[in-house]
N, C-alpha and C. Protein backbone atom coordinates (compact mmCIF):
# COMPACT_ATOMS: atom_id res chain seq x y z
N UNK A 1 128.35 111.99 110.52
CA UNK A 1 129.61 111.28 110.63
C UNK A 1 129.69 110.65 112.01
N UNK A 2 129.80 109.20 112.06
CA UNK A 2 129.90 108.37 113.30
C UNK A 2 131.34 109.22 114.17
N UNK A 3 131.35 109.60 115.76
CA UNK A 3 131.89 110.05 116.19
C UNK A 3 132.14 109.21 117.11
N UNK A 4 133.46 108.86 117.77
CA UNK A 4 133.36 108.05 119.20
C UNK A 4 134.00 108.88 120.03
N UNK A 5 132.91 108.39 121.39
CA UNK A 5 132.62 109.27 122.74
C UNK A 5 133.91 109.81 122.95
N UNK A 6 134.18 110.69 124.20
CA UNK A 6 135.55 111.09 124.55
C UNK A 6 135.87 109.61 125.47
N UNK A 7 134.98 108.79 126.08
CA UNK A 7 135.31 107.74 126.77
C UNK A 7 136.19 106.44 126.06
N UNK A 8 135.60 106.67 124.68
CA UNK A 8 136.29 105.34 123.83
C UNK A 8 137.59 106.04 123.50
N UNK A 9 137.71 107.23 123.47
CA UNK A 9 138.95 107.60 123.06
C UNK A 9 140.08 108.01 123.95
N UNK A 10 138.89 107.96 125.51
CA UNK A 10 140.32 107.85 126.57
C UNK A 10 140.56 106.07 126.99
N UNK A 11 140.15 105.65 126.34
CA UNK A 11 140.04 104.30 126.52
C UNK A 11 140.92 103.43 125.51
N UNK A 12 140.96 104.19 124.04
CA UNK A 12 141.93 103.86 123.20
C UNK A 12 143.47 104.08 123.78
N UNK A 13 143.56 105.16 124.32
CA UNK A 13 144.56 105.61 124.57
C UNK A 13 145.23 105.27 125.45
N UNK A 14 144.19 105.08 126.77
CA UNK A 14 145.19 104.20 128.11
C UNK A 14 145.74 102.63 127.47
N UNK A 15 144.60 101.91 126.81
CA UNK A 15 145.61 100.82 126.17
C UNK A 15 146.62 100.99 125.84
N UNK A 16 146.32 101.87 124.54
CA UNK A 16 147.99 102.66 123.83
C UNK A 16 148.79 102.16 125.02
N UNK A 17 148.67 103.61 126.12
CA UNK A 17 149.89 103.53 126.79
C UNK A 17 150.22 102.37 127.54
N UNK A 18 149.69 101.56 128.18
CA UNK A 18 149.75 100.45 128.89
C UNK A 18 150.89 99.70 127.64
N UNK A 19 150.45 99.49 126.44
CA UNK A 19 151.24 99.00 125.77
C UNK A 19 152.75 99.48 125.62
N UNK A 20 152.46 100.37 125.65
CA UNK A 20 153.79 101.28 125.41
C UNK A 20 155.05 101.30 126.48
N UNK A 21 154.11 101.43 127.65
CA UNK A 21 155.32 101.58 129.06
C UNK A 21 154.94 100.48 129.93
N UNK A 22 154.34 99.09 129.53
CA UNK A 22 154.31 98.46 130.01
C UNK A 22 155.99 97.78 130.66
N UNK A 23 156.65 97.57 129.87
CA UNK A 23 158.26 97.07 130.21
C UNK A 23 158.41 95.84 131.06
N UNK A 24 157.69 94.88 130.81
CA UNK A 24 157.51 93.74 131.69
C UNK A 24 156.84 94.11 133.35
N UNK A 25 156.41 95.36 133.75
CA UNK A 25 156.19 95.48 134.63
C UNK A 25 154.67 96.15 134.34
N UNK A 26 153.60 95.68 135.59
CA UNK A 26 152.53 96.23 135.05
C UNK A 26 152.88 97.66 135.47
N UNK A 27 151.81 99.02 134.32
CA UNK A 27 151.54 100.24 134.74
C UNK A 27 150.71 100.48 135.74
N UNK A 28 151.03 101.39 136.68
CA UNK A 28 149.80 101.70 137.70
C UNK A 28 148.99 102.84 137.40
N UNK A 29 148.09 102.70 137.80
CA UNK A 29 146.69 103.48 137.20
C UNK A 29 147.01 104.74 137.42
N UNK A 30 147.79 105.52 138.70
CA UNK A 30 147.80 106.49 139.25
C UNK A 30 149.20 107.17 137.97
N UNK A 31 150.18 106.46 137.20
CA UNK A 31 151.22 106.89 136.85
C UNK A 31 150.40 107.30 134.81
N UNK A 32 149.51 106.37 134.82
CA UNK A 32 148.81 106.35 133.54
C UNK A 32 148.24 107.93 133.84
N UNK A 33 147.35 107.87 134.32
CA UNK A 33 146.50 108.78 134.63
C UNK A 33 147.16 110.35 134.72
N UNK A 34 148.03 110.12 135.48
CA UNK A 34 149.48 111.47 135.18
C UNK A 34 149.72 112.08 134.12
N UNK A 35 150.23 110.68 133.13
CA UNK A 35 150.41 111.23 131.83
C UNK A 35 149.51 111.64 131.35
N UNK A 36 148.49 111.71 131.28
CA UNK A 36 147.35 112.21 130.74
C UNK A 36 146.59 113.64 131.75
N UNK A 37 147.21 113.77 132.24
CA UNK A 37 146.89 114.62 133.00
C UNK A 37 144.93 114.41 133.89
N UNK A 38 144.75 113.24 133.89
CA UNK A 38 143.54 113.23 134.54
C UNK A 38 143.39 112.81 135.64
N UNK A 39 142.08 112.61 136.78
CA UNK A 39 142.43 111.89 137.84
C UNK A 39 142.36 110.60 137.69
N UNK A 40 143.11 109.79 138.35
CA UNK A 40 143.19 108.33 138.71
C UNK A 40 141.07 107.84 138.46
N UNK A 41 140.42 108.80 139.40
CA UNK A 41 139.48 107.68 139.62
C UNK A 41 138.30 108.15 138.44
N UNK A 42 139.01 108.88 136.92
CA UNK A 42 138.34 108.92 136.11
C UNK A 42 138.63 107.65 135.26
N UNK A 43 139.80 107.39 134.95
CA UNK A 43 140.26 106.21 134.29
C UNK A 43 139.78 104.77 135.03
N UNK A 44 139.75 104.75 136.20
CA UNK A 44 139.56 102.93 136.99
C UNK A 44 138.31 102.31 136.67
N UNK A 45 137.12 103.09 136.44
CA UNK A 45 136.15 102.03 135.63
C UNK A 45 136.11 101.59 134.17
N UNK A 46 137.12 102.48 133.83
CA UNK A 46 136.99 102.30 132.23
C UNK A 46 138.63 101.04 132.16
N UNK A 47 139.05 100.91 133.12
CA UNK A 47 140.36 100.00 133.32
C UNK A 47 139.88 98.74 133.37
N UNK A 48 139.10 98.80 134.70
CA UNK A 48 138.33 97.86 134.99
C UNK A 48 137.57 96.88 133.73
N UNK A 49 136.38 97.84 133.18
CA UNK A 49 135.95 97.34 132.43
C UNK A 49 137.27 96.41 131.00
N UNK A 50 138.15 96.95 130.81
CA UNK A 50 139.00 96.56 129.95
C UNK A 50 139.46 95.40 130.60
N UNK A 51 139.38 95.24 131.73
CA UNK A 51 139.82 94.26 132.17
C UNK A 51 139.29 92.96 132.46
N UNK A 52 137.98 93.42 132.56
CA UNK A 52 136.97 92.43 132.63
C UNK A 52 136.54 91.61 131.52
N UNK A 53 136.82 92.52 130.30
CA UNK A 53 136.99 91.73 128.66
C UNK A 53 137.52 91.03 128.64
N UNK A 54 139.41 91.38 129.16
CA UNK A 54 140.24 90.53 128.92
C UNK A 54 141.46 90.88 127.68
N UNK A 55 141.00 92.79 127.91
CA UNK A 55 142.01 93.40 126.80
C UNK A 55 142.95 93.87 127.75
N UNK A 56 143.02 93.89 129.20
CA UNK A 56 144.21 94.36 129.68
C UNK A 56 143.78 93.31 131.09
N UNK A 57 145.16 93.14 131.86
CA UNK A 57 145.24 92.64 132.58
C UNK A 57 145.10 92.96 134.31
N UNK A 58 145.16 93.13 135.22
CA UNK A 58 145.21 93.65 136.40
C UNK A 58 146.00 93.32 137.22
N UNK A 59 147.06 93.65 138.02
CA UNK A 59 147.69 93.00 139.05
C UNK A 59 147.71 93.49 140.23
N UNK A 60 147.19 92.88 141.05
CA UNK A 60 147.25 93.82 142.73
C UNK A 60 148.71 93.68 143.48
N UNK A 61 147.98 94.37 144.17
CA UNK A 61 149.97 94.52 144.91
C UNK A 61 150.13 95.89 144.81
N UNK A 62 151.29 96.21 146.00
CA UNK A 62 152.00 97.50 145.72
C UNK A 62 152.56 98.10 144.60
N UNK A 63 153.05 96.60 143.54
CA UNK A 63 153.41 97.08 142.42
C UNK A 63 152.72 96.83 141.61
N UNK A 64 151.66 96.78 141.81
CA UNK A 64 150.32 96.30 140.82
C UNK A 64 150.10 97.29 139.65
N UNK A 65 148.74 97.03 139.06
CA UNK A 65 148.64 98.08 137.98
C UNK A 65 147.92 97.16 136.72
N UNK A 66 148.32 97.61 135.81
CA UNK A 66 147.68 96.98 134.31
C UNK A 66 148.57 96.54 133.24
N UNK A 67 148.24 95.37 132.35
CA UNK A 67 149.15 95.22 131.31
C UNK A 67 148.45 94.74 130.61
N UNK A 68 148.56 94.39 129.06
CA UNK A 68 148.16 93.71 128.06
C UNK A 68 148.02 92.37 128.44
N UNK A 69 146.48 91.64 128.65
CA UNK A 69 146.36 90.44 128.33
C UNK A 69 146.48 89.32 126.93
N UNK A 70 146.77 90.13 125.88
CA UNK A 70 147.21 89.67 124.71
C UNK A 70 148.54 90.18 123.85
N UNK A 71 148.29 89.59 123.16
CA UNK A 71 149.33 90.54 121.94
C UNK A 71 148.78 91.60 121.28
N UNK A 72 149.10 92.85 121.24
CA UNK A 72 148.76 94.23 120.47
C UNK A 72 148.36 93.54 119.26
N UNK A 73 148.66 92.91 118.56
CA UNK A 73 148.02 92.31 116.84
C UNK A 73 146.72 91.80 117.24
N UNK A 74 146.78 90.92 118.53
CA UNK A 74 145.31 90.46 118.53
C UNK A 74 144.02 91.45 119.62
N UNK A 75 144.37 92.61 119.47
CA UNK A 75 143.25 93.45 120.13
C UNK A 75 142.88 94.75 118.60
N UNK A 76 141.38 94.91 118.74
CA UNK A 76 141.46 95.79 117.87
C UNK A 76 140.75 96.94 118.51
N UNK A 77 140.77 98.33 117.98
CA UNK A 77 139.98 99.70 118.26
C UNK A 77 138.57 99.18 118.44
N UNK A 78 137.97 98.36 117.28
CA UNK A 78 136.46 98.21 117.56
C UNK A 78 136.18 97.36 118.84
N UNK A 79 136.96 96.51 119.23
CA UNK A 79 136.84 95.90 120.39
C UNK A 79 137.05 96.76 121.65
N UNK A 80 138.00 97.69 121.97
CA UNK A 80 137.94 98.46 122.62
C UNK A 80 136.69 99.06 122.93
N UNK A 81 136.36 99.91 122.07
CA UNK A 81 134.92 100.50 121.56
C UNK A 81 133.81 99.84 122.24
N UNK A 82 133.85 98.72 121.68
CA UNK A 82 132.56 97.85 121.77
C UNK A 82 132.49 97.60 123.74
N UNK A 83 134.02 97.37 124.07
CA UNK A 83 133.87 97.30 125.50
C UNK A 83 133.59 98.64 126.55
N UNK A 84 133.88 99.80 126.36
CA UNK A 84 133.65 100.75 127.19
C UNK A 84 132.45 100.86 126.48
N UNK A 85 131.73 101.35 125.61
CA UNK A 85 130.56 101.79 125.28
C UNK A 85 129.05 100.90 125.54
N UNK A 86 129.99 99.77 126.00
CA UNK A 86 128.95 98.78 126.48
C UNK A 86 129.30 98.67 127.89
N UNK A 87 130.18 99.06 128.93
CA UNK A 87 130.10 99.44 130.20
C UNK A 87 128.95 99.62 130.73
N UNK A 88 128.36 101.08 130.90
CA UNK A 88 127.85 101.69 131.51
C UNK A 88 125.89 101.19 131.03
N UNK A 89 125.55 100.37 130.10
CA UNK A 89 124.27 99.82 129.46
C UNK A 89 123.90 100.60 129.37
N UNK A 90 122.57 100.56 128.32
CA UNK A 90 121.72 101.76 127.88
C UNK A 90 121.05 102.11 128.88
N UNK A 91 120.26 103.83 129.01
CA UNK A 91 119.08 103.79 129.59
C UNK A 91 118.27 103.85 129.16
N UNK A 92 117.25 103.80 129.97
CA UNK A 92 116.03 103.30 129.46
C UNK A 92 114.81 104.91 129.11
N UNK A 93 115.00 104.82 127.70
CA UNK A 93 114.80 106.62 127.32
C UNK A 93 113.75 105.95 126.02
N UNK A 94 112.84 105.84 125.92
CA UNK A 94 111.70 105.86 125.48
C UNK A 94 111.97 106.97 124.15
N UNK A 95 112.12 106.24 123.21
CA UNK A 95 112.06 106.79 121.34
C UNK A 95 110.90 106.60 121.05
N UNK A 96 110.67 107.62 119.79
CA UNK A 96 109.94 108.03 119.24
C UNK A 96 109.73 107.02 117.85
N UNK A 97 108.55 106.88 117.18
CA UNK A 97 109.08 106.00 116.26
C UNK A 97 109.66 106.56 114.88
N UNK A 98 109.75 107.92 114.67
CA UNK A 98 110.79 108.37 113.72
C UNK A 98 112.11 107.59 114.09
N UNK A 99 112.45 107.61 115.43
CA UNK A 99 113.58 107.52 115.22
C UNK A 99 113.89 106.11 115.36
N UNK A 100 112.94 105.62 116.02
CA UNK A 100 113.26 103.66 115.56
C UNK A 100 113.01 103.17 114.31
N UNK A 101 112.31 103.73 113.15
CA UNK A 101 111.71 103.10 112.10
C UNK A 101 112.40 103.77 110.97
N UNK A 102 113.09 105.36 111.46
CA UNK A 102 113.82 105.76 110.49
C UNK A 102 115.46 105.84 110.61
N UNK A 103 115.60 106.58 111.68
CA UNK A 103 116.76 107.57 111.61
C UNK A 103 117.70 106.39 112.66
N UNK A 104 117.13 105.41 113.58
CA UNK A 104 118.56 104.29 113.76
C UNK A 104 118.42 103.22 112.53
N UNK A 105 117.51 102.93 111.64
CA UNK A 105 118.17 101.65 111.08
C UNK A 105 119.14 102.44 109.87
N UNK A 106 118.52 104.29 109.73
CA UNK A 106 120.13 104.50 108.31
C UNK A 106 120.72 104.09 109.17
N UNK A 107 121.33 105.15 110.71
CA UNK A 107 122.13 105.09 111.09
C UNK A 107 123.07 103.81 111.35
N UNK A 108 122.41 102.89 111.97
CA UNK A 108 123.04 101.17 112.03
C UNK A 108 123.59 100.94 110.96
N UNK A 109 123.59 101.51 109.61
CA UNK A 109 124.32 101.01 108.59
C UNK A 109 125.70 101.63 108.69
N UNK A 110 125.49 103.07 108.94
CA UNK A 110 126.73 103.47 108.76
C UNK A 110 127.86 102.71 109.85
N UNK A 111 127.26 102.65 111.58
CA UNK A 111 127.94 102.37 112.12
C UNK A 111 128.54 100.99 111.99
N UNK A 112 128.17 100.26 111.29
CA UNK A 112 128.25 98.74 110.81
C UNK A 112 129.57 99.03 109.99
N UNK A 113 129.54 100.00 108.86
CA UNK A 113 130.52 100.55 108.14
C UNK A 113 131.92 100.98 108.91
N UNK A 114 131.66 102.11 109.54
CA UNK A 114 132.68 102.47 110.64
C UNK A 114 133.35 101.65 111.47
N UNK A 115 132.58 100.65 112.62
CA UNK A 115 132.46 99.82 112.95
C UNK A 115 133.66 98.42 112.10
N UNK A 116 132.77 98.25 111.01
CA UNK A 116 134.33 97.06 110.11
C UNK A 116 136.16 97.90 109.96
N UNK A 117 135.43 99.00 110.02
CA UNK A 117 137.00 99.87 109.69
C UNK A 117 137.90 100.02 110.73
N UNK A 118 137.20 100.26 112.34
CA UNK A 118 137.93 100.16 113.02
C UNK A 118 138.26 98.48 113.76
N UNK A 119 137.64 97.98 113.05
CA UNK A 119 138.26 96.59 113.15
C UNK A 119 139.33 96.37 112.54
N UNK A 120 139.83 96.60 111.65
CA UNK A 120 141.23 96.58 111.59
C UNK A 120 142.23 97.07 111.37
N UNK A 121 142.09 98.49 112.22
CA UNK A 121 142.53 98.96 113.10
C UNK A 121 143.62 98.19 114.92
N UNK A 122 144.30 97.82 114.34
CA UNK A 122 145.10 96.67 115.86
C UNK A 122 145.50 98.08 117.06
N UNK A 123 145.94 97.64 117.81
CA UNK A 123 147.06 98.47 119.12
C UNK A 123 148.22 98.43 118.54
N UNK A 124 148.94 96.93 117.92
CA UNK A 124 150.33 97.31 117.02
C UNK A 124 150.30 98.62 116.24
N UNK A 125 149.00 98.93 115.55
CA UNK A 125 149.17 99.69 114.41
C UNK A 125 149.40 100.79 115.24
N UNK A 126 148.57 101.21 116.48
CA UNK A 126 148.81 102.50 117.31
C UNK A 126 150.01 102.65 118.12
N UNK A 127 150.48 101.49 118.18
CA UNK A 127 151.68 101.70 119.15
C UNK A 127 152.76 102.05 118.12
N UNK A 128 152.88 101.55 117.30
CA UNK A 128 154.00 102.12 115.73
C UNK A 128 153.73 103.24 115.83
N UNK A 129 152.58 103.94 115.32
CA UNK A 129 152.44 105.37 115.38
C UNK A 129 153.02 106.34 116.62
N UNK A 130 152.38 105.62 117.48
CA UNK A 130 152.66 106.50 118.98
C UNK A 130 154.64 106.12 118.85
N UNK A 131 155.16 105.50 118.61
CA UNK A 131 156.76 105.13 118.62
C UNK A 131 157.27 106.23 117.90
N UNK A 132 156.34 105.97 116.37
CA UNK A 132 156.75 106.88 115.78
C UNK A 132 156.72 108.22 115.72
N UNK A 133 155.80 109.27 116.79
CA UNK A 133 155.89 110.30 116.88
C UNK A 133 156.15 110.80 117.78
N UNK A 134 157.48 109.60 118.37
CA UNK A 134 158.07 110.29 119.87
C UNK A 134 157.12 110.21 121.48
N UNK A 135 156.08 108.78 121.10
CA UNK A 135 155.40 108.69 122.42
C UNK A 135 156.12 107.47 123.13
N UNK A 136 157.19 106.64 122.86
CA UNK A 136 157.42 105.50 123.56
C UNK A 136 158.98 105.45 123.04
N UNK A 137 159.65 104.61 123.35
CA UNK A 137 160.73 104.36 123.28
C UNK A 137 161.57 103.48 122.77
N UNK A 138 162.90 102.67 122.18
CA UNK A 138 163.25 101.48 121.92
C UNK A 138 163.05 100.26 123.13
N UNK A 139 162.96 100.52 124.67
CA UNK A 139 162.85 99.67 125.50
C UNK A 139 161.52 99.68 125.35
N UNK A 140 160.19 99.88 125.56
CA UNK A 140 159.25 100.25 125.50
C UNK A 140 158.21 99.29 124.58
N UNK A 141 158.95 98.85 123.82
CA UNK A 141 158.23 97.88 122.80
C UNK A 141 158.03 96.31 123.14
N UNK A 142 158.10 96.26 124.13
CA UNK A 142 157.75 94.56 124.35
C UNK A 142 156.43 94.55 124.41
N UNK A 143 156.38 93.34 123.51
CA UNK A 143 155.02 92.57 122.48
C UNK A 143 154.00 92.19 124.06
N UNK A 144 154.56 91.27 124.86
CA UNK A 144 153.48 90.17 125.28
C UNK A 144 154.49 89.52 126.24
N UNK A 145 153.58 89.55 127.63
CA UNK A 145 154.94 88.64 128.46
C UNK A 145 153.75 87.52 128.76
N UNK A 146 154.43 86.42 128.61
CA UNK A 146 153.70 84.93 129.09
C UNK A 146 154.46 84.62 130.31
């Protein structure tokens, strides 16, 4: 069963929240990171990288921090995914040919499978959920500031 890293899934989640408590003001990394109880400088490359996609935004300054560079409808989980897990590039670890000739091309199928599913998968759909189980608020819901 395709599993994603604990990185894609702290990575799902700071979006989440960015979306969530964004409030026209960007979140700062250090107040994200709180809620989650982790340190600041575990989350900033994986911010970074989100940022460098172009799924969240950056603002420097004292009141700086992060926000949604799009609309929650137009970001999906697999894109997330696809961006932290492609961060850090492969290394360079020398396979065997069982496992190039057998056991990644099953595997590539499934993840191809998995992969389409969490494509549509949006941040709207997670941020409804997260609303709905008491993670965000009625102020809390703004879409997209231009």
């Amino acid at each position: 069963m395709p599993r994603l890293s604990d990185k894609s899934l702290l990575a799902i989640a700071a979006v989440v929240d960015v979306a969530i408590h964004a409030r026209g003001t960007p979140v700062a990394a250090k107040a994200l990171a709180a809620r989650h109880d982790l340190p600041p400088r575990r989350l900033e490359p994986v911010l970074q990288a989100l940022v460098h996609a172009g799924v969240l935004k950056g603002v420097r300054g004292p009141r700086g921090g992060y926000e949604l560079a799009r609309e929650r409808r137009r970001v999906t989980v697999a894109e997330i995914v696809r961006v932290v897990e492609g961060a850090d590039g492969e290394q360079d670890i020398v396979l065997p040919p069982l496992v190039t000739q057998v056991v990644q091309p099953a595997v590539a199928a499934a993840e191809d499978t998995f992969d389409a599913a969490l494509g549509t998968v949006t941040l709207e759909d997670l941020c409804r959920a997260a609303d709905t189980s008491g993670h965000g608020s009625e102020h809390d819901r703004i879409d997209f500031i231009i």
